[in-house]
Protein backbone atom coordinates (compact mmCIF):
# COMPACT_ATOMS: atom_id res chain seq x y z
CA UNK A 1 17.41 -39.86 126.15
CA UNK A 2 15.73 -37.31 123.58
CA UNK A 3 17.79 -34.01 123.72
CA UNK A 4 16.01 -31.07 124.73
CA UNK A 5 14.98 -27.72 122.61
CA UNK A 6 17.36 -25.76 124.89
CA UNK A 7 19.76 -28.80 124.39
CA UNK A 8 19.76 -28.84 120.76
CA UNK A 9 20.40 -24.72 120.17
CA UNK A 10 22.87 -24.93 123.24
CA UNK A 11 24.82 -27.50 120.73
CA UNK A 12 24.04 -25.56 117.98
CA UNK A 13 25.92 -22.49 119.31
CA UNK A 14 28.37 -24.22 121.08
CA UNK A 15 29.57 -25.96 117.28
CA UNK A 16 29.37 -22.43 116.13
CA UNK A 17 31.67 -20.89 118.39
CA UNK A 18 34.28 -24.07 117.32
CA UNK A 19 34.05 -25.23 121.42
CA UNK A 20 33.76 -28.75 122.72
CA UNK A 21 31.34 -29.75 125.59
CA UNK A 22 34.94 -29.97 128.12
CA UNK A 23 36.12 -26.76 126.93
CA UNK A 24 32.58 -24.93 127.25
CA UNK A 25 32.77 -26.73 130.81
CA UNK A 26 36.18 -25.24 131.64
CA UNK A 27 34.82 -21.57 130.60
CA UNK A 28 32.04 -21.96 132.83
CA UNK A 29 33.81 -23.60 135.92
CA UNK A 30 32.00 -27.07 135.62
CA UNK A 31 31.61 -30.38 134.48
CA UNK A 32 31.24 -31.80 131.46
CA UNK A 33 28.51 -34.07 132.67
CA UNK A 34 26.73 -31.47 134.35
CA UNK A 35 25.98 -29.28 131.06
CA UNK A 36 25.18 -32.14 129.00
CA UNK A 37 22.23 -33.38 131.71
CA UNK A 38 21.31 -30.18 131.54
CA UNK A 39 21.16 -30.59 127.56
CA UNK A 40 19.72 -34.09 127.32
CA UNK A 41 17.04 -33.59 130.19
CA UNK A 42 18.55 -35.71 132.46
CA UNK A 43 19.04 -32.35 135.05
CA UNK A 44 16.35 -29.80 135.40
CA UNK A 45 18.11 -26.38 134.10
CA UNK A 46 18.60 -24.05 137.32
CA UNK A 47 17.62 -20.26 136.72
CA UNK A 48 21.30 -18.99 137.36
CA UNK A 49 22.84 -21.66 134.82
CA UNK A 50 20.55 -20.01 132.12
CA UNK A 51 21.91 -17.06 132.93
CA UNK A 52 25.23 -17.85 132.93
CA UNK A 53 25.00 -19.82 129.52
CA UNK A 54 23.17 -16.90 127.82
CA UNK A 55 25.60 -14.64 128.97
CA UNK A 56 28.50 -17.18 127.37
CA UNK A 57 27.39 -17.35 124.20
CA UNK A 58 26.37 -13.73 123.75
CA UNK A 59 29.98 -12.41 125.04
CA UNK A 60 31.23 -15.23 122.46
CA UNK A 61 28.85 -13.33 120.03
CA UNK A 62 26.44 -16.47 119.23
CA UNK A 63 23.24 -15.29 121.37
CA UNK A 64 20.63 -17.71 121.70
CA UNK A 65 16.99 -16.15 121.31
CA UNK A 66 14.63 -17.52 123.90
CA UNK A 67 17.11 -19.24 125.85
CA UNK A 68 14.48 -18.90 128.99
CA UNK A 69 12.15 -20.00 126.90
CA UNK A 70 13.46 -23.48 126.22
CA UNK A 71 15.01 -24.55 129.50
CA UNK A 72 11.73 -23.59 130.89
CA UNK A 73 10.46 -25.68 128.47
CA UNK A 74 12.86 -28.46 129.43
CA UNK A 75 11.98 -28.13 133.48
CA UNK A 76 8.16 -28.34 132.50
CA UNK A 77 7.81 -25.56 134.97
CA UNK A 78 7.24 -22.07 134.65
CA UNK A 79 7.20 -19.20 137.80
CA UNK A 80 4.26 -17.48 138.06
CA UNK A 81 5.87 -15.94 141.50
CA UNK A 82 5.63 -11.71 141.24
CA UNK A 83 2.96 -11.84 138.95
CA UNK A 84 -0.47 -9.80 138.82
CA UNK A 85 -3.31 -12.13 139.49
CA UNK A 86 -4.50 -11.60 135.39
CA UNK A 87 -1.09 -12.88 134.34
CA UNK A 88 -1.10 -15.98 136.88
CA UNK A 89 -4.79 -16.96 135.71
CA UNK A 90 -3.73 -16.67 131.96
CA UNK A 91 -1.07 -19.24 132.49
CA UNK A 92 -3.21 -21.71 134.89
CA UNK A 93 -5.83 -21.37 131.85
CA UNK A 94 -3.37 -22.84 129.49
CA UNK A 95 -1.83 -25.66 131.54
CA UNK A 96 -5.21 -26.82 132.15
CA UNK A 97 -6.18 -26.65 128.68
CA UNK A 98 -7.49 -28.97 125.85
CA UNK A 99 -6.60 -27.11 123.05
CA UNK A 100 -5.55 -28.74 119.64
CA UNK A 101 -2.40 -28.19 118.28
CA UNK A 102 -3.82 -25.78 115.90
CA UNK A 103 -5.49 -23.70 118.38
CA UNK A 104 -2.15 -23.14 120.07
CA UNK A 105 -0.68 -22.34 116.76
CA UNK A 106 -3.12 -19.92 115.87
CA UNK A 107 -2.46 -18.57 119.85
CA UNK A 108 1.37 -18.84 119.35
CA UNK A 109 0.65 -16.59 116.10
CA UNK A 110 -1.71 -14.24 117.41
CA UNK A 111 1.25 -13.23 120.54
CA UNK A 112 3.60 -13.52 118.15
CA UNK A 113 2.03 -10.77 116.16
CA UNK A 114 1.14 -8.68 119.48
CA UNK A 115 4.58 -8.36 120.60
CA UNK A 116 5.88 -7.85 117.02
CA UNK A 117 3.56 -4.52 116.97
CA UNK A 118 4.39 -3.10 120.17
């Protein structure tokens, strides 16, 4: 099975902090075969275990930028529970959308460069 985004920089930190899949497993007070179906895609990534591996690696000093991001990524599934109507509308707009893979880049950009000058 294809490892995930949030697989891959969960990895990547994890070999940066010098910590094997059992050890991270023992930290965390689970398996080792929970976190890597988590990694790989086999497990859909619940909200608290994000959390709690965010919170890991930034204590360790290795934070993971858009952590969230990725594992909702990974779940193909994103909440749009709590938010104003606008926001909810915006998102059903792009999950039903045929945009190119440019268009999206030139989307990704453009928020990119909104939040940037906030």
């Amino acid at each position: 099975m294809k490892i995930t985004k949030f697989g891959q920089e969960v990895r990547q930190a994890r070999g940066q902090v010098k910590k094997t899949l059992m050890a991270m497993a023992n930290d965390l007070g689970t398996s080792p075969a929970f976190l890597s179906a988590m990694e790989t895609g086999r497990n859909k990534i619940p909200a608290p275990w994000v959390e709690k591996i965010d919170k890991y690696f930034k204590d360790l000093g290795v934070p993971i930028e858009n952590l969230s991001k990725y594992a909702d990524a990974a779940n193909e599934n994103v909440s749009i529970s709590g938010l104003p109507l606008q926001h909810q509308l915006l998102v059903s707009g792009f999950a039903k959308s045929d945009f190119s893979q440019e268009d999206l880049q030139r989307i990704r950009e453009f928020f990119e460069n909104l939040y940037a000058n906030r």
